[in-house]
Protein backbone atom coordinates (compact mmCIF):
# COMPACT_ATOMS: atom_id res chain seq x y z
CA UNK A 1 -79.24 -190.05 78.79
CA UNK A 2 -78.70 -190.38 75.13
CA UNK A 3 -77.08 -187.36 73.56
CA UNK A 4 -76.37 -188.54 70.02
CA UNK A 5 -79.70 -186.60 69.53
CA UNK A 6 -78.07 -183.35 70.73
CA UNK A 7 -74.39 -184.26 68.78
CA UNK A 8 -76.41 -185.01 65.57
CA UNK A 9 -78.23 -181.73 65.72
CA UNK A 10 -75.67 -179.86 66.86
CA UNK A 11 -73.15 -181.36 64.04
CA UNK A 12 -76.13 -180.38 61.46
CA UNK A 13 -76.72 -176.65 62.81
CA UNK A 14 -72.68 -176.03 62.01
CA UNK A 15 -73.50 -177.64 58.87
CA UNK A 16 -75.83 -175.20 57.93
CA UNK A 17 -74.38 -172.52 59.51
CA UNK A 18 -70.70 -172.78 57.64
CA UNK A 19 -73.36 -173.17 54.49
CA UNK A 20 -75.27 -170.08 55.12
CA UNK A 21 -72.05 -168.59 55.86
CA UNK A 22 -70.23 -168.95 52.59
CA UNK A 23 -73.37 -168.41 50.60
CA UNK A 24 -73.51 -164.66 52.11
CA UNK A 25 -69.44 -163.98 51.37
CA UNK A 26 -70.17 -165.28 47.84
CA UNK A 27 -73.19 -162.65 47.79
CA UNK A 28 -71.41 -160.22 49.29
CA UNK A 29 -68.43 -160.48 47.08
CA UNK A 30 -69.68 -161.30 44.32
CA UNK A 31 -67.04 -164.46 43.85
CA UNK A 32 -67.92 -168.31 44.40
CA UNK A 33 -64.02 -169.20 44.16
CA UNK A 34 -62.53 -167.31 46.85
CA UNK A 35 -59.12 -169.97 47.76
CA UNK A 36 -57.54 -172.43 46.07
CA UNK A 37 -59.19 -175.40 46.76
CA UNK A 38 -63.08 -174.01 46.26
CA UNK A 39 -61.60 -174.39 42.38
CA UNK A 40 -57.34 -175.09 41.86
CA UNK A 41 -57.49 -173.91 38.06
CA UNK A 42 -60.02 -171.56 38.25
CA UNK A 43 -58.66 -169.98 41.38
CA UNK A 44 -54.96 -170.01 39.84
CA UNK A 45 -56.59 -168.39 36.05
CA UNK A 46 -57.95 -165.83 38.63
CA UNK A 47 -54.99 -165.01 40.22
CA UNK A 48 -52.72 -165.01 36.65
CA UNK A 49 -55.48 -162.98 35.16
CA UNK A 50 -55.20 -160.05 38.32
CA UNK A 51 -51.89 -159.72 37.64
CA UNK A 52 -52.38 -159.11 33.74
CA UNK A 53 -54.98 -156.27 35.00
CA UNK A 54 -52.45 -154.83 37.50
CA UNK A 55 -49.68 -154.79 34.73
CA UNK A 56 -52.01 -152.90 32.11
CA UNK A 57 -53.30 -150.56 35.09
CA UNK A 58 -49.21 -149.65 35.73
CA UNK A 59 -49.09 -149.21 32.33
CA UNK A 60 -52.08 -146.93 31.87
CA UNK A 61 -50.43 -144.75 34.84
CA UNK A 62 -47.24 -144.18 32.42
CA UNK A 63 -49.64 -143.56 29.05
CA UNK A 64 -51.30 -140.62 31.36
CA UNK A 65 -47.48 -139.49 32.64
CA UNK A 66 -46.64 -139.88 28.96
CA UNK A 67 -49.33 -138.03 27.29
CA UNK A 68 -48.97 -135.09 29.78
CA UNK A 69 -45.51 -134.21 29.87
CA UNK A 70 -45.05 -135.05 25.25
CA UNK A 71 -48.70 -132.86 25.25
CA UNK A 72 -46.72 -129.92 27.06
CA UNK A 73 -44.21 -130.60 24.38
CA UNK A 74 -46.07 -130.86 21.81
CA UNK A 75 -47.60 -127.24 22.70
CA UNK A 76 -44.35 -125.53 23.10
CA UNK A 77 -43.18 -127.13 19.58
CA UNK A 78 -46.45 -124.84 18.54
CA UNK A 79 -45.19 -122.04 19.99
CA UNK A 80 -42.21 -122.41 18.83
CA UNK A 81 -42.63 -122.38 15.46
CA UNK A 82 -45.20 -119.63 15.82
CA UNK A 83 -42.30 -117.47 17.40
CA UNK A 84 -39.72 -118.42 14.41
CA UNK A 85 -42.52 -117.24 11.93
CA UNK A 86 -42.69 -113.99 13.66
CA UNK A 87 -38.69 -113.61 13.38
CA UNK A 88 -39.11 -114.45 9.89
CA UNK A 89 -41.34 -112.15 9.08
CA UNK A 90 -38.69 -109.29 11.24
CA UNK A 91 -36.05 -110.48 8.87
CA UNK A 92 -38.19 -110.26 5.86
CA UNK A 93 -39.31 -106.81 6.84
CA UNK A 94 -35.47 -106.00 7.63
CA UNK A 95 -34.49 -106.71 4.17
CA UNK A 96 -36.91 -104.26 2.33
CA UNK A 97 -34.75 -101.86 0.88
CA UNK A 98 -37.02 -98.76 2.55
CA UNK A 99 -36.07 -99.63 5.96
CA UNK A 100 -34.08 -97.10 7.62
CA UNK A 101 -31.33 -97.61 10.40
CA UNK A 102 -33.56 -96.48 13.35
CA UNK A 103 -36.31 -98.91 12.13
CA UNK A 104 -33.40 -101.56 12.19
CA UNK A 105 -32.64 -101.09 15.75
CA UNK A 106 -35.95 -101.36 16.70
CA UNK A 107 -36.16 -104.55 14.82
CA UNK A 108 -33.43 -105.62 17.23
CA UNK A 109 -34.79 -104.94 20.15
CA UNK A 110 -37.93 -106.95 18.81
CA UNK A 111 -35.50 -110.21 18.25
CA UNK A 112 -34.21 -109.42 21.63
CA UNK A 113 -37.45 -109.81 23.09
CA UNK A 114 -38.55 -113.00 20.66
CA UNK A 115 -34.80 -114.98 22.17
CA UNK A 116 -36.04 -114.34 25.87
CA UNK A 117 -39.50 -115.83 25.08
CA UNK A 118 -37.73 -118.51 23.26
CA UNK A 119 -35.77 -119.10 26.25
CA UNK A 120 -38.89 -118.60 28.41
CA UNK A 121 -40.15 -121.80 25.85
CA UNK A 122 -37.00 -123.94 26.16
CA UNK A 123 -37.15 -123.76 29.90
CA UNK A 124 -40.84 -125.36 29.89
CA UNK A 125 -41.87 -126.83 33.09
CA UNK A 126 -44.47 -129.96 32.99
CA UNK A 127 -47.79 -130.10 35.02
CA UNK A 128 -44.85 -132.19 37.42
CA UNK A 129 -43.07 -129.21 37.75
CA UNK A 130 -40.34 -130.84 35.65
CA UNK A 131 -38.67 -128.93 32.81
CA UNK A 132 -39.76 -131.12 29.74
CA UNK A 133 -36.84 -130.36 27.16
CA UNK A 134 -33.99 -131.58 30.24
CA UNK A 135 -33.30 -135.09 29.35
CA UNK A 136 -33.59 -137.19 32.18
CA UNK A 137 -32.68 -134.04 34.45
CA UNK A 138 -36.04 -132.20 34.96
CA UNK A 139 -34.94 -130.80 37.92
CA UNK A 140 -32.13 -128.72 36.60
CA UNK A 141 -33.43 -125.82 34.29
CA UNK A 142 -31.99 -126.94 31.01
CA UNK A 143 -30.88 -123.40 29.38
CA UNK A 144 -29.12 -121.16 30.92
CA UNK A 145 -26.86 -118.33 30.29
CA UNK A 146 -23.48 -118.60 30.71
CA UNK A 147 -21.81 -115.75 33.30
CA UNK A 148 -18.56 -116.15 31.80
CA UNK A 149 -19.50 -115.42 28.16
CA UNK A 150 -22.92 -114.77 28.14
CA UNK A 151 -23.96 -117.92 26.10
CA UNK A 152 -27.10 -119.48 26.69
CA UNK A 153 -26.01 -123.44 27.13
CA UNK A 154 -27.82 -126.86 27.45
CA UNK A 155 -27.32 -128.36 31.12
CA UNK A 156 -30.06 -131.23 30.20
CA UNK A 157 -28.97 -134.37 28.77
CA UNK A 158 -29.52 -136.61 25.90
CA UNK A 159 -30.61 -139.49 28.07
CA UNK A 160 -33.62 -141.38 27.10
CA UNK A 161 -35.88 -143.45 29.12
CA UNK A 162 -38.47 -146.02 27.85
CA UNK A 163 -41.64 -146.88 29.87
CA UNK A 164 -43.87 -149.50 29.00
CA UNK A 165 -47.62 -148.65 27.61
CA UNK A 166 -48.79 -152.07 26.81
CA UNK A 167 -47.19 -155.40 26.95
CA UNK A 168 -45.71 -155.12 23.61
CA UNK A 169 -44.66 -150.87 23.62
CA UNK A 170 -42.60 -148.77 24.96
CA UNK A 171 -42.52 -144.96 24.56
CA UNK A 172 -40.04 -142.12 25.71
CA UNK A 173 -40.94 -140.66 28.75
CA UNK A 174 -38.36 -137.53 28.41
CA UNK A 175 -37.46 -135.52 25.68
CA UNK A 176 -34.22 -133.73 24.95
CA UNK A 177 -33.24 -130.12 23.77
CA UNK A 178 -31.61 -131.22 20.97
CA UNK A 179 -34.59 -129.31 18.94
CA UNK A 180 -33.18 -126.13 19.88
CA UNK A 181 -29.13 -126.53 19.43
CA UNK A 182 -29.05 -128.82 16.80
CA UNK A 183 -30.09 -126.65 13.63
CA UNK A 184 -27.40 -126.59 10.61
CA UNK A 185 -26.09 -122.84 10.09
CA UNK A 186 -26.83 -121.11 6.78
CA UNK A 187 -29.09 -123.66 4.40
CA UNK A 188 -27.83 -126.55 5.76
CA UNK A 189 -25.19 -127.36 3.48
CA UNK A 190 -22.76 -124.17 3.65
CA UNK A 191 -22.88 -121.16 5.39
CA UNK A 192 -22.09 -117.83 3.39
CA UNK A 193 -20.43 -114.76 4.88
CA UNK A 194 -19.27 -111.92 2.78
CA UNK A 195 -16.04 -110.13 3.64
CA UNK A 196 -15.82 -106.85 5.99
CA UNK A 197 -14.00 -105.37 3.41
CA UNK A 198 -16.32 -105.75 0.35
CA UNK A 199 -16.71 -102.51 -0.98
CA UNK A 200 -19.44 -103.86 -3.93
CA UNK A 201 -23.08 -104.75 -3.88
CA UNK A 202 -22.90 -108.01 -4.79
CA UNK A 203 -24.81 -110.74 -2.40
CA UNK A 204 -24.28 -114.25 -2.66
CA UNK A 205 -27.73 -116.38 -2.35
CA UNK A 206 -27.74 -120.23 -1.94
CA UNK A 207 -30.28 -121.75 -4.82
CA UNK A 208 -29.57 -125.35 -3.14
CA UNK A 209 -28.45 -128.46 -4.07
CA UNK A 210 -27.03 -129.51 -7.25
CA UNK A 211 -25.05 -132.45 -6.39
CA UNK A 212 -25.91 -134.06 -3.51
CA UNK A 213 -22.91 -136.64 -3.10
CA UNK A 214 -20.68 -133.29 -3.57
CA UNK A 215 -22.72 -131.20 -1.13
CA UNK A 216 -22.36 -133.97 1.68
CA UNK A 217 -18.52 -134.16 1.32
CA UNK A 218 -18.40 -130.68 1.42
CA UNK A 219 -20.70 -130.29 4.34
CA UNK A 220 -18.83 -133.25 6.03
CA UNK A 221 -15.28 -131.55 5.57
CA UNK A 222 -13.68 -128.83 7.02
CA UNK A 223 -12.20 -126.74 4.31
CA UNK A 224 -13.79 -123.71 3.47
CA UNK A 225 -14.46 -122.12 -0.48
CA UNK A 226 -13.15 -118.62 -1.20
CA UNK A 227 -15.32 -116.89 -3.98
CA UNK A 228 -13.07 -113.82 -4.96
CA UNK A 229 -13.64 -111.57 -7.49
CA UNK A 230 -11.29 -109.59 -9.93
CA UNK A 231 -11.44 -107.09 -12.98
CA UNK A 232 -10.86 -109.26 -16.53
CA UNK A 233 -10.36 -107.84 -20.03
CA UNK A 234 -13.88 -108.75 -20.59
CA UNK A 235 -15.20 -107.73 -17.29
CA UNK A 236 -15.40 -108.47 -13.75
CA UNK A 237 -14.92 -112.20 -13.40
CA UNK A 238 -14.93 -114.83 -10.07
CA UNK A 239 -12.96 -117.55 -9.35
CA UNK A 240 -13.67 -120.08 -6.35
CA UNK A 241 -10.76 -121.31 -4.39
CA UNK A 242 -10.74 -124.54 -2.25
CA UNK A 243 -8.68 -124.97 1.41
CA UNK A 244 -5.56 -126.68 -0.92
CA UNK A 245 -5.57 -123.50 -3.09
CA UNK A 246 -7.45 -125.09 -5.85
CA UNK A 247 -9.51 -123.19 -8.39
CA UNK A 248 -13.12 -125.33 -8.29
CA UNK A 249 -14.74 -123.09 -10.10
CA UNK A 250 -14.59 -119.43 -12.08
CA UNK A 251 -16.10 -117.67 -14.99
CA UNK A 252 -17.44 -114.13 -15.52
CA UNK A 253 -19.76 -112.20 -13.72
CA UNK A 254 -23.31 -110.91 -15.90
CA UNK A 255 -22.85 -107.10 -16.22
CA UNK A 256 -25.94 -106.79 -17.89
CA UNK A 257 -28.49 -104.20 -15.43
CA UNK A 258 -30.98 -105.94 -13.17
CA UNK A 259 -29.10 -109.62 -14.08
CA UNK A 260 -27.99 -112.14 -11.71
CA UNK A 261 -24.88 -114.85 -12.05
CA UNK A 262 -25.56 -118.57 -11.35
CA UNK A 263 -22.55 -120.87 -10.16
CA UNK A 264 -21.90 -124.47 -8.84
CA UNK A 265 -19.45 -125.00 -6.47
CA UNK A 266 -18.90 -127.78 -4.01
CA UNK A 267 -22.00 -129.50 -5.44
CA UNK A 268 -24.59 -126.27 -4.98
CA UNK A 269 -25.75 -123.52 -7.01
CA UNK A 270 -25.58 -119.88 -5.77
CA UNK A 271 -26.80 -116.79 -7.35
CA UNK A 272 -24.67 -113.36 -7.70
CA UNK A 273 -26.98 -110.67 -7.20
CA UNK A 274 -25.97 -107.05 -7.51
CA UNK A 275 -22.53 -105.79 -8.61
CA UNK A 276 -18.88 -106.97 -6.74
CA UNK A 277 -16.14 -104.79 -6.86
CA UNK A 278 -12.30 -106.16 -7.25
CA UNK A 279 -11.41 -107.55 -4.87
CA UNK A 280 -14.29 -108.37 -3.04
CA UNK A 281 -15.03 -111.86 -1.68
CA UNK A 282 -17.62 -114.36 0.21
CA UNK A 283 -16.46 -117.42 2.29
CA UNK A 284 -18.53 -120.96 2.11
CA UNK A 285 -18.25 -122.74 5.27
CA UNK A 286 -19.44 -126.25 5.96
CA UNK A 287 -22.51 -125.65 7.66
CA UNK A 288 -22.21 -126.53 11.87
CA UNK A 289 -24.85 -126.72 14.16
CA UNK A 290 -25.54 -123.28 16.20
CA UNK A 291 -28.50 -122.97 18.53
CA UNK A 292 -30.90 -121.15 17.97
CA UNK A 293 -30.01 -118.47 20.69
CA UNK A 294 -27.11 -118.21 18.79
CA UNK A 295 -29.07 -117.93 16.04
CA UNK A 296 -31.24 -115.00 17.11
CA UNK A 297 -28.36 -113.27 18.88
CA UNK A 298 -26.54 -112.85 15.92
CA UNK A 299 -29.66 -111.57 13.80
CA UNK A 300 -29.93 -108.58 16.87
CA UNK A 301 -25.88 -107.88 16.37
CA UNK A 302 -26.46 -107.81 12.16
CA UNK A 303 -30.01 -105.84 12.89
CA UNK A 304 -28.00 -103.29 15.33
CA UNK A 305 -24.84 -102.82 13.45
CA UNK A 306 -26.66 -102.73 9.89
CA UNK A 307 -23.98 -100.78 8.15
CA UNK A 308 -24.75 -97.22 6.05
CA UNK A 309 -24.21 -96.96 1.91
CA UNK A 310 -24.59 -99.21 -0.80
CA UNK A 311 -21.71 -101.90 0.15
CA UNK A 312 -22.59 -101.69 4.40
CA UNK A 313 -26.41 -102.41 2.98
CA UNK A 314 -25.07 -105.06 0.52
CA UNK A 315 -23.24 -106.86 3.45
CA UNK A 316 -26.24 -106.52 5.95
CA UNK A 317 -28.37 -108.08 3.45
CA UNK A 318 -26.10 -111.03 3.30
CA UNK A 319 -25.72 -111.32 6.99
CA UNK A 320 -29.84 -110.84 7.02
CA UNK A 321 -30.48 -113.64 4.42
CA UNK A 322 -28.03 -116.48 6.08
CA UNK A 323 -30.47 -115.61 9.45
CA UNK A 324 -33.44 -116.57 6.79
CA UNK A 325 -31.65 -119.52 5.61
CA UNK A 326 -30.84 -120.44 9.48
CA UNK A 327 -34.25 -119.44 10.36
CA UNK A 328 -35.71 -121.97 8.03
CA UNK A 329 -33.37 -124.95 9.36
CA UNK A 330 -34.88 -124.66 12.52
CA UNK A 331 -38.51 -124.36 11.83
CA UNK A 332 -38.35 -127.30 9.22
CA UNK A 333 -36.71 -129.48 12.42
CA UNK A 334 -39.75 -128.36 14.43
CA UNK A 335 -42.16 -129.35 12.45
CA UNK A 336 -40.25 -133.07 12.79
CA UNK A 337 -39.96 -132.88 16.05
CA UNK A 338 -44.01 -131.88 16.74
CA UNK A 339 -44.75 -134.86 14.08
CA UNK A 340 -42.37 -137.24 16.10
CA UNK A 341 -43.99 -135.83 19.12
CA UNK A 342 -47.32 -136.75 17.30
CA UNK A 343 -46.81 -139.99 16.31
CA UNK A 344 -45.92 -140.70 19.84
CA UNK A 345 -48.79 -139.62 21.14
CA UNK A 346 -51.12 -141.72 18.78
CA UNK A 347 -49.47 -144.75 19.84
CA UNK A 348 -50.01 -144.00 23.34
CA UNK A 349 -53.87 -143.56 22.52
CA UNK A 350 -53.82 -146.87 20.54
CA UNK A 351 -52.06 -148.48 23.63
CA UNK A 352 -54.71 -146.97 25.77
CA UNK A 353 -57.67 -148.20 23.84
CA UNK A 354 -55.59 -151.89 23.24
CA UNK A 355 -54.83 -152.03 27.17
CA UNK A 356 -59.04 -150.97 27.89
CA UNK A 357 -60.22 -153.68 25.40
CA UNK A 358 -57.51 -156.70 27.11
CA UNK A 359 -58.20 -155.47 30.80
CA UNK A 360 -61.97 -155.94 29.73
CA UNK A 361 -61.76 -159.50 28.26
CA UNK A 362 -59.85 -160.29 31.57
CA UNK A 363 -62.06 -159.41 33.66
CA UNK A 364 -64.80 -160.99 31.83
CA UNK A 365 -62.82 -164.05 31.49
CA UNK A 366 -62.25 -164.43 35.71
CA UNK A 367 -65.81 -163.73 36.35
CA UNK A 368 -66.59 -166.40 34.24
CA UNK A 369 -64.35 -168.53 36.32
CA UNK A 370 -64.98 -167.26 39.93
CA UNK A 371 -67.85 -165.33 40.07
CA UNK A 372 -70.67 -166.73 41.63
CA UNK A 373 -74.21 -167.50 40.00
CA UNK A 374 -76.22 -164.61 41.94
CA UNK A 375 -79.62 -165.89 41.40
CA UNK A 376 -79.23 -169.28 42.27
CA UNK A 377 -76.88 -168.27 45.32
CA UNK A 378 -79.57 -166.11 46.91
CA UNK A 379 -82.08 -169.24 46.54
CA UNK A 380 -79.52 -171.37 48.04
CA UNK A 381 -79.34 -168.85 50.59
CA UNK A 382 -82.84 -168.17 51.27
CA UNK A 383 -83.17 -172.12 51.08
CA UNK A 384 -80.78 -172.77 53.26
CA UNK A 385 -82.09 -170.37 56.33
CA UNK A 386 -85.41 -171.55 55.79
CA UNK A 387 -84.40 -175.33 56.32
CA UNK A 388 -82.07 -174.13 59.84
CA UNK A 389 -84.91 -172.65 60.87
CA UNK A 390 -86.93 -175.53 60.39
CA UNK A 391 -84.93 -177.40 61.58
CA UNK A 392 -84.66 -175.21 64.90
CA UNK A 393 -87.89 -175.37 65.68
CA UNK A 394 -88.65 -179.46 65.05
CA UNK A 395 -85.54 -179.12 67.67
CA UNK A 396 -86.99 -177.40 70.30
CA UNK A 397 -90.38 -179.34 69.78
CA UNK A 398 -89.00 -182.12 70.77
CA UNK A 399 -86.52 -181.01 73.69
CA UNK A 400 -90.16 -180.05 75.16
CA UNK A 401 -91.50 -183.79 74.76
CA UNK A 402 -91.83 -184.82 78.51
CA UNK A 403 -90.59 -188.53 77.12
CA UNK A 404 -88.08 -186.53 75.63
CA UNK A 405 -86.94 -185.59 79.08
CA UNK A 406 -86.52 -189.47 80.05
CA UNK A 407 -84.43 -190.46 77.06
């Protein structure tokens, strides 16, 4: 018997079988080039343009990561600033001349409060649980007090760490606590502090810079400016004193009532206001960084010790208005910081909207390339099952031929 019939038929049904077969993956998937040789270049394009998509999904994951912990940060900067306004406005209060000694220790115990929260702030943990000012050490709280001396100290680092938000950015994925140890003492330029033993007045208020060059050298340098005053024959007078015992600057003080005394020295102008004795003195110190727990601790010392009479008064005021001037250092580098923090944070949401728009065109581009034609596949398909079938039954027709039997 002659079975080509059979091996032709069968060889056909597999045919249209293996047909049928990839017809319903390609409908089911969605892609006509599913291996390499369906397509080579479309199939390779494919697998290049995955890989793109992957990348600017792994970079979408940091943007989020990003975003979250610099949006924490961003917050706290907020409340930071909002908590240096409020010491301000203690300070301010403090230096009205009605304020009494009680309502100075109560001021205190207000600053005491404001440096907990502010430690509170600086020890910010993340929605990750990770404190956000640490460096690259979130898991160690960043600011704690010292046993030994009772300091409050920075155990964080100033590590940095990049992660990539598109292919062509980066962006910081930690921030430091240099925002709250790195402020300049007094205005930046000097720091003023009046002698214990002033018996006078007089204060000694910084009007800013003159000179800048000047300033910067002395800011730069280590030798400190003695301002010492002494009775003339035509009235009290001041002479300023450098680290080499040279006389930088002198004149007379204004004895006039209600005036004030402007003088230069090391490339700033100061104001004398009130009335030094002989004798008397104030010290200009390059300014140095102090944190700003050192900052508010020694506001609650000048606020709890604020000394009785007209010179104790005199030198509490001078004490008060360096906090002011220390005060302002920090909530100017705030401000920087949250605009920094800012600035960040826009890039990240430009990044986000770049990576969105190139994951799109991708994707459009690889359906182009792979995906399959759905109309014309489900006629194919249909097409195809309607011809097996036919093709099934003309089949068994003739297997039932009795001179089919014979063949």
């Amino acid at each position: 018997m002659d079975l080509s019939l059979y091996t032709n038929f069968s060889n056909s049904l597999a045919k249209q079988e293996s047909q049928i077969s990839l017809l319903q993956q390609e409908i089911s998937t969605g892609l006509a080039v599913q291996t390499p040789d369906q397509n080579p270049a479309a199939y390779a394009a494919a697998a290049i343009g995955q890989d793109q998509v992957a990348s600017l999904a792994s970079d979408n994951t940091n943007q989020a990561a990003i975003q979250s912990q610099l949006g924490t940060v961003s917050d706290t900067y907020g409340s930071v600033s909002a908590l240096l306004n409020s010491v301000q406005s203690v300070v301010e209060q403090a230096l009205n001349a009605t304020t009494n000694p009680q309502d100075m220790a109560s001021l205190a115990t207000q600053v005491q409060v404001d440096q907990q929260q502010m430690l509170s702030l600086a020890n910010t943990q993340g929605t990750s649980g990770s404190y956000v000012f640490a460096g690259t050490r979130g898991s160690i709280e960043p600011f704690q007090r010292d046993p030994t001396t009772g300091q409050i100290v920075y155990l964080g680092d100033g590590g940095s760490s990049q992660a990539s938000i598109s292919p062509s950015a980066q962006a910081s994925a930690v921030t430091n606590g240099e925002v709250f140890v790195s402020g300049l003492s007094g205005d930046g330029t000097a720091s003023i502090a009046a002698a214990s033993s002033n018996t006078g007045t007089a204060t000694l208020i910084s009007e800013g810079v003159a000179n800048s060059a000047q300033a910067s050298a002395f800011q730069q340098g280590s030798g400190n400016i003695t301002i010492a005053f002494a009775q003339g024959t035509s009235g009290m007078t001041y002479s300023a004193t450098d680290a080499s015992g040279n006389v930088v600057a002198s004149g007379t003080v204004s004895s006039a009532a209600d005036s004030t005394t402007s003088i230069q020295v090391a490339g700033s102008s100061y104001q004398i206001q009130g009335s030094p004795a002989a004798g008397d003195s104030f010290t200009l110190s390059p300014s140095r960084p102090q944190s700003v727990f050192t900052l508010l601790q020694n506001l609650v010392s000048t606020l709890s010790t604020a000394g009785g009479g007209a010179a104790g008064a005199a030198q509490t005021r001078q004490a008060l208005n360096q906090s002011l001037a220390g005060l302002a250092q920090y909530q100017s580098d705030v401000l920087t910081a949250q605009a920094q923090t800012g600035v960040t944070l826009q890039a990240v949401q430009t990044a986000s909207t770049s990576n969105a728009t190139a994951s799109a065109t991708i994707q459009t581009a690889d359906n182009a390339a792979t995906a399959v034609d759905m109309p014309t596949a489900l006629t194919n398909l249909d097409q195809s099952m309607t011809a097996m079938e036919a093709a099934m039954k003309s089949f068994a027709a003739v297997q039932g031929l009795s001179l089919f039997q014979y063949l």
